[in-house]
N, C-alpha and C. Protein backbone atom coordinates (compact mmCIF):
# COMPACT_ATOMS: atom_id res chain seq x y z
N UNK A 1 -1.56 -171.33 133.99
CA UNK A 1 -2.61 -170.99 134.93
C UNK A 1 -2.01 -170.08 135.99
N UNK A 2 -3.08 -169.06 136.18
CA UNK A 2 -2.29 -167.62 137.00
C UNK A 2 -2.73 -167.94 138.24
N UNK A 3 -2.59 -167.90 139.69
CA UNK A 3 -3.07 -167.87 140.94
C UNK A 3 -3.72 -166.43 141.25
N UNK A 4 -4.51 -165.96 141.99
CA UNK A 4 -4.91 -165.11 141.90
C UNK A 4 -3.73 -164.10 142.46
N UNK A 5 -2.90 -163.59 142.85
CA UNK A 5 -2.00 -162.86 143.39
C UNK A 5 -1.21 -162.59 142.28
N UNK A 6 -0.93 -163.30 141.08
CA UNK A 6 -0.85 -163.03 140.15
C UNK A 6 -1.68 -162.47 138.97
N UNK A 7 -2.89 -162.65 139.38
CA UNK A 7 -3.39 -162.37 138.60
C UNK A 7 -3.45 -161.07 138.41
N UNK A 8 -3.46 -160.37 139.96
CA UNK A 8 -3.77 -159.05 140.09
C UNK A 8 -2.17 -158.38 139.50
N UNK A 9 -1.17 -158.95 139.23
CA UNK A 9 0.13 -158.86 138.63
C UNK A 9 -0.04 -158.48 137.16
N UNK A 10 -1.16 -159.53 136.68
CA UNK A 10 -0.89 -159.21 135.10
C UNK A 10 -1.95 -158.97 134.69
N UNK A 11 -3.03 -158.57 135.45
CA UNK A 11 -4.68 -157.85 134.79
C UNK A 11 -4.51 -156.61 134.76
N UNK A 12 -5.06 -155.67 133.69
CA UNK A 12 -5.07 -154.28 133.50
C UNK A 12 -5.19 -153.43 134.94
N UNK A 13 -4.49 -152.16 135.09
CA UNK A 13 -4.87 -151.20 135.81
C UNK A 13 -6.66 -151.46 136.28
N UNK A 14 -7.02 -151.26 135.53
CA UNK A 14 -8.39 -150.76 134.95
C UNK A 14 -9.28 -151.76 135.54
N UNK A 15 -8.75 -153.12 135.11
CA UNK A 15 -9.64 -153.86 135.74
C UNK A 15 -9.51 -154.50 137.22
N UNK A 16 -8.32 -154.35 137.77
CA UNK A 16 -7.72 -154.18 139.12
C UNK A 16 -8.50 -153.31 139.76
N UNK A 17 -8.44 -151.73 139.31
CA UNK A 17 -9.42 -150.92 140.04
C UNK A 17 -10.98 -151.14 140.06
N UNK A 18 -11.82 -151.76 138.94
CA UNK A 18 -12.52 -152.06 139.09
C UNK A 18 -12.97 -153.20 139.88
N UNK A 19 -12.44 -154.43 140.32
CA UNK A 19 -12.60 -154.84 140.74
C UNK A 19 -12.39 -154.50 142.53
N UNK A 20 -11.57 -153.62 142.74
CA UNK A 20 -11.64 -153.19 144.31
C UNK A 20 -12.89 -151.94 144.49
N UNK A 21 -13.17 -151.24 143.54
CA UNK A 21 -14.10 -150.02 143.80
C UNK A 21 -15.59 -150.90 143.94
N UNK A 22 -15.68 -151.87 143.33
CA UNK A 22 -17.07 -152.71 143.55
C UNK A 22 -17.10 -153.58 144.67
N UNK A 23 -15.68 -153.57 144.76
CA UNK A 23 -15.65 -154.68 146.34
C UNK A 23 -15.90 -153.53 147.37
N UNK A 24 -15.70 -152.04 147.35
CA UNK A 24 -16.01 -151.04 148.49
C UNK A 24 -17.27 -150.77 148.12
N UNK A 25 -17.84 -151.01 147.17
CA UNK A 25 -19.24 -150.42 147.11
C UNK A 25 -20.06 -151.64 147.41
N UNK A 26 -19.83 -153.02 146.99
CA UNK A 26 -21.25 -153.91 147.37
C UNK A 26 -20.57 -154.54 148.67
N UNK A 27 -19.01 -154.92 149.08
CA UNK A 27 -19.17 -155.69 150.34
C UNK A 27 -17.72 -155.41 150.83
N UNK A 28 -18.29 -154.54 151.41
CA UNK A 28 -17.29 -153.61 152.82
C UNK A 28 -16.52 -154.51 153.31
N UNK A 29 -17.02 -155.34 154.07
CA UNK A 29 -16.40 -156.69 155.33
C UNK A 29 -15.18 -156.90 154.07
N UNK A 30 -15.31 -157.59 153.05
CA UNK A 30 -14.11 -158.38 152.10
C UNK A 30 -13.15 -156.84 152.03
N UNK A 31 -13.73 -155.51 151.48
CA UNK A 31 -12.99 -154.56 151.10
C UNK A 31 -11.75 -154.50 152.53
N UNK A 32 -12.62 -154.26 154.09
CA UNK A 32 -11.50 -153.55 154.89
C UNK A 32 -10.80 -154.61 155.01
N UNK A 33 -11.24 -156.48 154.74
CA UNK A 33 -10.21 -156.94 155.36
C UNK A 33 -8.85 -157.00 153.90
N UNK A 34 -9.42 -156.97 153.29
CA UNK A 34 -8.48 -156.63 152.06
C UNK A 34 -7.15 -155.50 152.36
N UNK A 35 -8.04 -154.33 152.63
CA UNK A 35 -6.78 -153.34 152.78
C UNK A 35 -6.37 -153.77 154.19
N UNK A 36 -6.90 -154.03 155.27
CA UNK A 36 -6.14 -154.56 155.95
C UNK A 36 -4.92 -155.52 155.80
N UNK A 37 -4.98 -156.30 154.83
CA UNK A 37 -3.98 -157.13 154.66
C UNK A 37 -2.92 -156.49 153.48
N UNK A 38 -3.35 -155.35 153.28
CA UNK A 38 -2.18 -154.83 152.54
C UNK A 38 -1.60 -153.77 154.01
N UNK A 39 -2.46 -153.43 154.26
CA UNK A 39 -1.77 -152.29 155.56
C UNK A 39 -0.60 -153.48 156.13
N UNK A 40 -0.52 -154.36 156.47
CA UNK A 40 -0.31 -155.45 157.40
C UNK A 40 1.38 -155.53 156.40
N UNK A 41 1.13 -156.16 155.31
CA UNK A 41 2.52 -156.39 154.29
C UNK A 41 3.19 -155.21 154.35
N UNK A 42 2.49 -153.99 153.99
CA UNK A 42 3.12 -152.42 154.10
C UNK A 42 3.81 -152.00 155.38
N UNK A 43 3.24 -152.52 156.29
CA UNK A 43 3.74 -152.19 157.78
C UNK A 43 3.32 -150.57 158.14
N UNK A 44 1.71 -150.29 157.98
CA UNK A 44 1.07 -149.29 158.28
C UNK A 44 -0.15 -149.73 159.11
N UNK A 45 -0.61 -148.56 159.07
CA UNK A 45 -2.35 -148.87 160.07
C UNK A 45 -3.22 -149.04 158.63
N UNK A 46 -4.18 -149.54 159.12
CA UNK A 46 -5.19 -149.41 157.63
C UNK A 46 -5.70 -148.20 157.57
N UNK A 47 -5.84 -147.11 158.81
CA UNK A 47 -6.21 -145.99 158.46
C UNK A 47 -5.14 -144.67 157.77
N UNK A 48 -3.95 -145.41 157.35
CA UNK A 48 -3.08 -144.72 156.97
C UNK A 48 -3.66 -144.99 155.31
N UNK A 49 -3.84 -146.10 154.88
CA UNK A 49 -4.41 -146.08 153.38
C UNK A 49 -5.75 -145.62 153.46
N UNK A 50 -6.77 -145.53 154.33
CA UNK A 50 -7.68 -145.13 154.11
C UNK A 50 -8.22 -143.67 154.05
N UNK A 51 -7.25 -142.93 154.73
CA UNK A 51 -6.90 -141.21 154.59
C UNK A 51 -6.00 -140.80 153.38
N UNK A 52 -5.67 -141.51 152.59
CA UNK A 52 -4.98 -141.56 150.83
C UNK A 52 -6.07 -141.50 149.88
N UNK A 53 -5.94 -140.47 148.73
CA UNK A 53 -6.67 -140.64 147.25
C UNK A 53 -7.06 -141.54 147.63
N UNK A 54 -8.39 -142.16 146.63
CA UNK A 54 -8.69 -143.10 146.15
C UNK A 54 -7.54 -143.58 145.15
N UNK A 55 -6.73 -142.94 144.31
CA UNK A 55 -6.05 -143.30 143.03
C UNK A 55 -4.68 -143.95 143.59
N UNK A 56 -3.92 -143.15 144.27
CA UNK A 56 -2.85 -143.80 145.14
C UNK A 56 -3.05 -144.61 146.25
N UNK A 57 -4.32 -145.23 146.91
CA UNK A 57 -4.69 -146.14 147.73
C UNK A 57 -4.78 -147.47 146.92
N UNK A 58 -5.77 -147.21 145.71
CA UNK A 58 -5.53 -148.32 144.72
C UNK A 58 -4.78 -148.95 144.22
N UNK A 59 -3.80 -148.01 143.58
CA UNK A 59 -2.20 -148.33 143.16
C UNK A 59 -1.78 -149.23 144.59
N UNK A 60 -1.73 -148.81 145.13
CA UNK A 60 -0.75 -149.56 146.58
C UNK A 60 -1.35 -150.51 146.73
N UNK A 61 -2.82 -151.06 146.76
CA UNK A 61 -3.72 -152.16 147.18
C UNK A 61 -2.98 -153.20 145.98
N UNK A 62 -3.04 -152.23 144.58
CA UNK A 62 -2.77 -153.31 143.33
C UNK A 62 -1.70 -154.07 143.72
N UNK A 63 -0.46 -153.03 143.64
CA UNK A 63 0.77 -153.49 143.94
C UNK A 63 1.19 -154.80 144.89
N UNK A 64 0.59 -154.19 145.83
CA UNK A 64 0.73 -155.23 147.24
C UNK A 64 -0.25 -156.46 146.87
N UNK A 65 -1.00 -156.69 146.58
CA UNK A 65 -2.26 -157.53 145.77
C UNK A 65 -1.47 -158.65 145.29
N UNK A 66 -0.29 -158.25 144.71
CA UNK A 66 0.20 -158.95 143.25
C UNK A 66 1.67 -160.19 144.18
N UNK A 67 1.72 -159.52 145.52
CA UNK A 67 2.64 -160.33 146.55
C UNK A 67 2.16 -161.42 146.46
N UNK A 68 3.24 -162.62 146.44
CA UNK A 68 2.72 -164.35 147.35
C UNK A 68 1.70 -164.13 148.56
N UNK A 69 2.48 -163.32 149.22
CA UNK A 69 1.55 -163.51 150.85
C UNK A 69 0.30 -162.65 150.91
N UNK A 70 -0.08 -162.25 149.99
CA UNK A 70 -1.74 -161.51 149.64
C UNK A 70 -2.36 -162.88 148.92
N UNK A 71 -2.20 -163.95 148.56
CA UNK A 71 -2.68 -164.54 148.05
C UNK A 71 -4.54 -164.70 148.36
N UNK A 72 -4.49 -164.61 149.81
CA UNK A 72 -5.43 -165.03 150.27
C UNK A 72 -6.75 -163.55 150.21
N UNK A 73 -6.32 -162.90 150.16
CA UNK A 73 -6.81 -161.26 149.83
C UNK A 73 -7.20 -161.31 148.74
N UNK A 74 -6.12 -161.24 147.71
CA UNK A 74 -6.45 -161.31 146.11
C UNK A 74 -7.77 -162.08 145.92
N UNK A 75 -7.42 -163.39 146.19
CA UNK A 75 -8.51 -164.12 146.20
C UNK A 75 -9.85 -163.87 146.34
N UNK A 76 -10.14 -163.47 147.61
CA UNK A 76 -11.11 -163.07 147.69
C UNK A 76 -11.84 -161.46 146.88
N UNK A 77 -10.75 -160.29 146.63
CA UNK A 77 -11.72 -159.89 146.09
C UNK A 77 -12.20 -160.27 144.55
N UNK A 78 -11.41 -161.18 144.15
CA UNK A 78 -11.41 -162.17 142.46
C UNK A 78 -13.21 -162.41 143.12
N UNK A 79 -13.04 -163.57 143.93
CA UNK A 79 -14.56 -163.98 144.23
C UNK A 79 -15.33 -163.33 144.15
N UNK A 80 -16.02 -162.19 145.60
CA UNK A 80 -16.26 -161.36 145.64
C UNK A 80 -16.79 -160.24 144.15
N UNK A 81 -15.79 -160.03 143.10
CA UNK A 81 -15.99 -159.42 141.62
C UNK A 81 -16.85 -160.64 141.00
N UNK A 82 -16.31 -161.65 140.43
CA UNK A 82 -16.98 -163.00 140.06
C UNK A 82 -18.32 -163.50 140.10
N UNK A 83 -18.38 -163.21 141.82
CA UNK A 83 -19.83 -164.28 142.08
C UNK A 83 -20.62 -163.19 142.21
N UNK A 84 -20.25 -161.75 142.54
CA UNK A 84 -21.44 -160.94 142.41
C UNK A 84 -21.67 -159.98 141.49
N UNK A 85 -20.46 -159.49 140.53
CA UNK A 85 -20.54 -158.41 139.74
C UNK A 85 -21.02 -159.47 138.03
N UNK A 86 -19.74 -160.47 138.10
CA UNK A 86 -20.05 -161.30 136.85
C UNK A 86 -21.14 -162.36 136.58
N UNK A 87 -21.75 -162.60 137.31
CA UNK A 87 -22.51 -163.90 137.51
C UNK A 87 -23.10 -164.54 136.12
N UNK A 88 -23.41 -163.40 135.37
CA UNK A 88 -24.09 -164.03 134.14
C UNK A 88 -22.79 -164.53 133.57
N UNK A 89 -21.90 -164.20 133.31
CA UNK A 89 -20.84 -164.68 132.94
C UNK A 89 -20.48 -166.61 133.50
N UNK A 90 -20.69 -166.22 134.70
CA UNK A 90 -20.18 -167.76 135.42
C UNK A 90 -21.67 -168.70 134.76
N UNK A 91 -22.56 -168.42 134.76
CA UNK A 91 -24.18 -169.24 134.44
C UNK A 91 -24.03 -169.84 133.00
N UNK A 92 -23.51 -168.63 131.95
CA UNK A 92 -23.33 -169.01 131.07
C UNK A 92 -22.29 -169.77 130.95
N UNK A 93 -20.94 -169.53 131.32
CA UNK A 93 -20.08 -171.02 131.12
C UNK A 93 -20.55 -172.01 131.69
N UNK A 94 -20.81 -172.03 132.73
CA UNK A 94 -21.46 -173.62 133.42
C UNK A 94 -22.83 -174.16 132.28
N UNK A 95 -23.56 -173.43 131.96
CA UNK A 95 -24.24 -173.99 131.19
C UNK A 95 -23.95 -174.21 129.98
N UNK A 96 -22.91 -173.46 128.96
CA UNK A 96 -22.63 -174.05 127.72
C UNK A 96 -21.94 -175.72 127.86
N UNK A 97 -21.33 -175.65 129.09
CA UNK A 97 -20.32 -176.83 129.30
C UNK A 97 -21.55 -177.91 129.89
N UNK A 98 -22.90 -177.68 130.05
CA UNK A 98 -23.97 -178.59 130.59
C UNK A 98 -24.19 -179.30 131.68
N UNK A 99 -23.14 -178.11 132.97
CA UNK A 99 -23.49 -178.50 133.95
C UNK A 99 -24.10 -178.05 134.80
N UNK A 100 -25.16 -178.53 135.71
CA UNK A 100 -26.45 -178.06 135.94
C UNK A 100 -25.61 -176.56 137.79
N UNK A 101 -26.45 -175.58 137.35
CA UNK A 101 -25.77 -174.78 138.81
C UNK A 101 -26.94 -174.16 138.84
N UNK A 102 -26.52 -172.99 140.37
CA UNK A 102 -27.35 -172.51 140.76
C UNK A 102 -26.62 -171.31 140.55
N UNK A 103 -27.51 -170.23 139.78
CA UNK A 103 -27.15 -168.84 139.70
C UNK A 103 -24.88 -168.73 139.54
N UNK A 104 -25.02 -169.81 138.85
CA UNK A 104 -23.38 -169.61 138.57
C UNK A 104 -22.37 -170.36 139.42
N UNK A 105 -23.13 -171.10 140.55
CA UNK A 105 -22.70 -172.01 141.52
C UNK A 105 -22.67 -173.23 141.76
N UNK A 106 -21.70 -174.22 141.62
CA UNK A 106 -21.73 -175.69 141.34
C UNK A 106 -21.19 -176.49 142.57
N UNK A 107 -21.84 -177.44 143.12
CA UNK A 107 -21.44 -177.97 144.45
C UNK A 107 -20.58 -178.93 143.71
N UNK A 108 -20.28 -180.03 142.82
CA UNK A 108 -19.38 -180.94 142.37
C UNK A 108 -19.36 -180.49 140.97
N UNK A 109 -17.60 -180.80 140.56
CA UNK A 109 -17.41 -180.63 139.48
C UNK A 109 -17.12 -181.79 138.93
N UNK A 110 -16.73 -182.05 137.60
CA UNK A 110 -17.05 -183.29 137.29
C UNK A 110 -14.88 -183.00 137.22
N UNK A 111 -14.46 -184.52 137.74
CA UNK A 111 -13.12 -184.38 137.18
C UNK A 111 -12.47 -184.04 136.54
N UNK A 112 -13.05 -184.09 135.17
CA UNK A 112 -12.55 -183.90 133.38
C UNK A 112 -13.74 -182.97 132.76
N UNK A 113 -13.25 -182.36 131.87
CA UNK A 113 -14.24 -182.02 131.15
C UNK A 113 -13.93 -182.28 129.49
N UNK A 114 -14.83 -183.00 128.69
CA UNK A 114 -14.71 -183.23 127.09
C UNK A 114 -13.59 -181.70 126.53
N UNK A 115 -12.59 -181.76 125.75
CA UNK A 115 -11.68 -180.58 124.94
C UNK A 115 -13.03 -179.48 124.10
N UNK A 116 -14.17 -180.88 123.27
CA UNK A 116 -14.77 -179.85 122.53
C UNK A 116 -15.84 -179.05 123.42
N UNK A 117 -16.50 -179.76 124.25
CA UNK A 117 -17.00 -178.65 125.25
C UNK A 117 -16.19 -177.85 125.87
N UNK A 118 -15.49 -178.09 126.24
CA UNK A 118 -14.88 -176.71 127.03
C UNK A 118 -14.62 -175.58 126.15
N UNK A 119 -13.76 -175.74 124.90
CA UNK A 119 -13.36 -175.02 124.06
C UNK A 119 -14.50 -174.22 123.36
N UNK A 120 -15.82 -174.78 123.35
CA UNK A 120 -16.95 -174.41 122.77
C UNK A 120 -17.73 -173.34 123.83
N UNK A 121 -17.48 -173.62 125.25
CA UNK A 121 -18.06 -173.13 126.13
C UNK A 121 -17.24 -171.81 126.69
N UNK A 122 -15.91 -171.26 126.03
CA UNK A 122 -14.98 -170.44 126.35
C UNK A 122 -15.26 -169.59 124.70
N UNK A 123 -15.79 -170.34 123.58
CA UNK A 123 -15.64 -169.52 122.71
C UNK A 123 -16.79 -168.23 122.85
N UNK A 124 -18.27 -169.01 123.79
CA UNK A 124 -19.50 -168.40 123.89
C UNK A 124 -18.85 -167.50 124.66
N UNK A 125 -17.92 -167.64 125.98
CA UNK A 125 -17.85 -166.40 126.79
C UNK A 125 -16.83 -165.15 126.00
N UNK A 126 -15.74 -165.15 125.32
CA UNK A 126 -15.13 -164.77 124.54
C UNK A 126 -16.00 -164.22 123.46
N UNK A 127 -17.67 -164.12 122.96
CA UNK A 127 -18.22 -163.83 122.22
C UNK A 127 -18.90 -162.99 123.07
N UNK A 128 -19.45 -163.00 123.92
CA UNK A 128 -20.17 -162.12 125.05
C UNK A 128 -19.61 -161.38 125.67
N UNK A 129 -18.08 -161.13 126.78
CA UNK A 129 -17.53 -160.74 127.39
C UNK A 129 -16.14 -160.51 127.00
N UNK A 130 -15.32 -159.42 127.84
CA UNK A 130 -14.23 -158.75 127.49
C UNK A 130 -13.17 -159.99 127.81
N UNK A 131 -12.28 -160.21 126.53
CA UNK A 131 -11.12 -161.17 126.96
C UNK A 131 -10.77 -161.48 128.41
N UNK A 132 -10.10 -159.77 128.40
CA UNK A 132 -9.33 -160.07 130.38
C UNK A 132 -10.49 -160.77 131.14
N UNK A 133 -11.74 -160.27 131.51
CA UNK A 133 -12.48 -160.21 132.47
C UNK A 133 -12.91 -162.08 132.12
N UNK A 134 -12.56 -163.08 130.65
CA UNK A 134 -13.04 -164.30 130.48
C UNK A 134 -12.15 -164.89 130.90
N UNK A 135 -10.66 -164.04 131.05
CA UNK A 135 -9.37 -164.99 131.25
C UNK A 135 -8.95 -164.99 132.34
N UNK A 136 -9.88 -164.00 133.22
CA UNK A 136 -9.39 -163.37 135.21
C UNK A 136 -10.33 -164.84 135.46
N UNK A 137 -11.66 -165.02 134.93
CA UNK A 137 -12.31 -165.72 135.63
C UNK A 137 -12.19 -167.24 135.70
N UNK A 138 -11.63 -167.49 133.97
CA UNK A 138 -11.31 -168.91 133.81
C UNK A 138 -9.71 -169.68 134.44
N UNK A 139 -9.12 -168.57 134.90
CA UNK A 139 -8.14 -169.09 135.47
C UNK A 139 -8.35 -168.80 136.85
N UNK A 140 -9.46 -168.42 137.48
CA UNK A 140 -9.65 -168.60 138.92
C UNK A 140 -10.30 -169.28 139.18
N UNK A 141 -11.19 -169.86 138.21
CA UNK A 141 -12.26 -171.06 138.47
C UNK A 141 -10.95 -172.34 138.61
N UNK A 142 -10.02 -172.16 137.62
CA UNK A 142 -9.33 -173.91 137.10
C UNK A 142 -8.32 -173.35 139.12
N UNK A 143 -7.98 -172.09 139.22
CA UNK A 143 -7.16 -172.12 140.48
C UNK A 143 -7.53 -172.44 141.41
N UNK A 144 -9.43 -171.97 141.94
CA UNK A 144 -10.06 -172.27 142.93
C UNK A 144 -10.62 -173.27 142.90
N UNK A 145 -11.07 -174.09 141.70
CA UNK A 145 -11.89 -175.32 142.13
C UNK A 145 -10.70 -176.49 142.26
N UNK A 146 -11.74 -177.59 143.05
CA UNK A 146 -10.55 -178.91 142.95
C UNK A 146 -10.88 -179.50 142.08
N UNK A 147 -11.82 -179.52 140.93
CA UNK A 147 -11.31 -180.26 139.59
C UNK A 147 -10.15 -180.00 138.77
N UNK A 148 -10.02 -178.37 138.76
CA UNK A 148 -8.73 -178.08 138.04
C UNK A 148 -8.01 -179.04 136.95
N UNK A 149 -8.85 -178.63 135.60
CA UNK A 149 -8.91 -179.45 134.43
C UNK A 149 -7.58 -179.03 133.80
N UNK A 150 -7.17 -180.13 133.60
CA UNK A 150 -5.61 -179.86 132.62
C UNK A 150 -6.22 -179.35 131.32
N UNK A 151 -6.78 -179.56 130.36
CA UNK A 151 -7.08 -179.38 129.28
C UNK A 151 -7.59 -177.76 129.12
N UNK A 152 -8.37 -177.22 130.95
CA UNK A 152 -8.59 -175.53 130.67
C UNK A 152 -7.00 -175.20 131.04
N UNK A 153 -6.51 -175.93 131.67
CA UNK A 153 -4.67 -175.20 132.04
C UNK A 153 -4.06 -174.99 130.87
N UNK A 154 -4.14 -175.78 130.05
CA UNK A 154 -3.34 -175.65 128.54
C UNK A 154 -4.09 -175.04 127.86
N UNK A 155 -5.18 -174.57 127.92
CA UNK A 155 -5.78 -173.58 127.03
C UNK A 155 -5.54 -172.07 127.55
N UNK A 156 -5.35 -172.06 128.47
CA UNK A 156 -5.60 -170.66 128.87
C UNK A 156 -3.67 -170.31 128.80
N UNK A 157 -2.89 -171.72 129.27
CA UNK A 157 -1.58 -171.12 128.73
C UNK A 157 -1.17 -171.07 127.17
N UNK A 158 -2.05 -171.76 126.34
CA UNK A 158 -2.01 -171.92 124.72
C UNK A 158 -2.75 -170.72 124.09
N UNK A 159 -4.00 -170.39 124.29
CA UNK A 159 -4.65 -169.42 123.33
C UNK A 159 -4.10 -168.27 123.97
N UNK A 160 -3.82 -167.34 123.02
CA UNK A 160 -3.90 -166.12 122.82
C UNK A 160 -4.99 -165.21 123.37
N UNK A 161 -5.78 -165.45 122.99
CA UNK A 161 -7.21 -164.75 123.33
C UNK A 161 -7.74 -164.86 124.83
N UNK A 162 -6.81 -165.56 125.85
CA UNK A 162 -6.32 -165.70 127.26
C UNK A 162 -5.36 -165.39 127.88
N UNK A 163 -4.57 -164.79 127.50
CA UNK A 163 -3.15 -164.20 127.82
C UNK A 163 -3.60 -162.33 128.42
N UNK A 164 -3.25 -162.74 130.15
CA UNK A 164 -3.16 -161.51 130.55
C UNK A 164 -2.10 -160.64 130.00
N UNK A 165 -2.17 -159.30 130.24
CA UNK A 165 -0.56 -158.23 130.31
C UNK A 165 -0.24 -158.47 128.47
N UNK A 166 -0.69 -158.95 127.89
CA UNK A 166 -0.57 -159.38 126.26
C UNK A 166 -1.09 -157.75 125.63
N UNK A 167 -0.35 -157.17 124.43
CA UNK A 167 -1.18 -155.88 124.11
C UNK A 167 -2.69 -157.07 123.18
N UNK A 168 -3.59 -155.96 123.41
CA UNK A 168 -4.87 -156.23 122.63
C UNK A 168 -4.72 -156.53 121.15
């Protein structure tokens, strides 16, 4: 199981940038404090990254992203991508696994979850959605929630078909 600071370590270019270009286009507030907290590790102004390419601002956001002490940055723009770009994604796992949410949002999780549901409820997202983008989310759900199910920890470090930075 990846923490999100890692995650941004071993998720594609591609989907790194995507996930910050949607965090500047739907919610500003998360974007500046984001580069703010890379300006901050870098030991610049934030308007020093913000007068940079877009392409070499990104790179540097990634990079710095992928630090321990961005943890809390990373994080949020994981969320941020997740709860507003993916949502059908989150609705549908919560519901293959049969637990009742709102638009992809669950106030209690249940401690445990059954091996064949879960495994059944990861095969539906893996049938619908791009590996990385099933394996960014299922290891930020098991990182961010406090159920944090052993049985998704060993799956996502066991299958294949969950393995960030892995060639396709």
């Amino acid at each position: 199981m990846l923490t999100s600071h890692e995650l941004f370590g071993f998720m594609s270019a591609g989907l790194a940038n995507e996930m910050i270009d949607f965090t500047h286009e739907s919610d500003k507030p998360a974007y500046k404090a984001a580069l703010g907290a890379v300006a901050q590790a870098r030991h610049v102004r934030p308007v020093f990254l913000e007068r940079q390419p877009r392409a070499p601002r990104q790179a540097t956001m990634i990079a710095t992203l992928s630090r321990p002490a961005l943890e809390a940055a990373a994080a949020a723009l994981i969320r941020v991508w997740l709860v507003k770009k993916q949502r059908p994604m989150l609705v549908d796992f919560l519901n293959a696994l049969g637990l009742p949410n709102n638009e992809g949002v669950v106030d209690d999780l249940p401690a445990t979850m059954e091996d064949a549901k879960l495994k059944s409820a990861i095969d539906v997202l893996l049938a619908k959605y791009p590996g990385e983008a099933v394996a960014v989310y299922l290891n930020a759900f098991n990182d961010m929630n406090e159920a944090n199910w052993a049985n998704l920890k060993t799956l996502l470090e066991s299958d294949k078909r969950l393995q960030l930075g892995a060639p396709a």
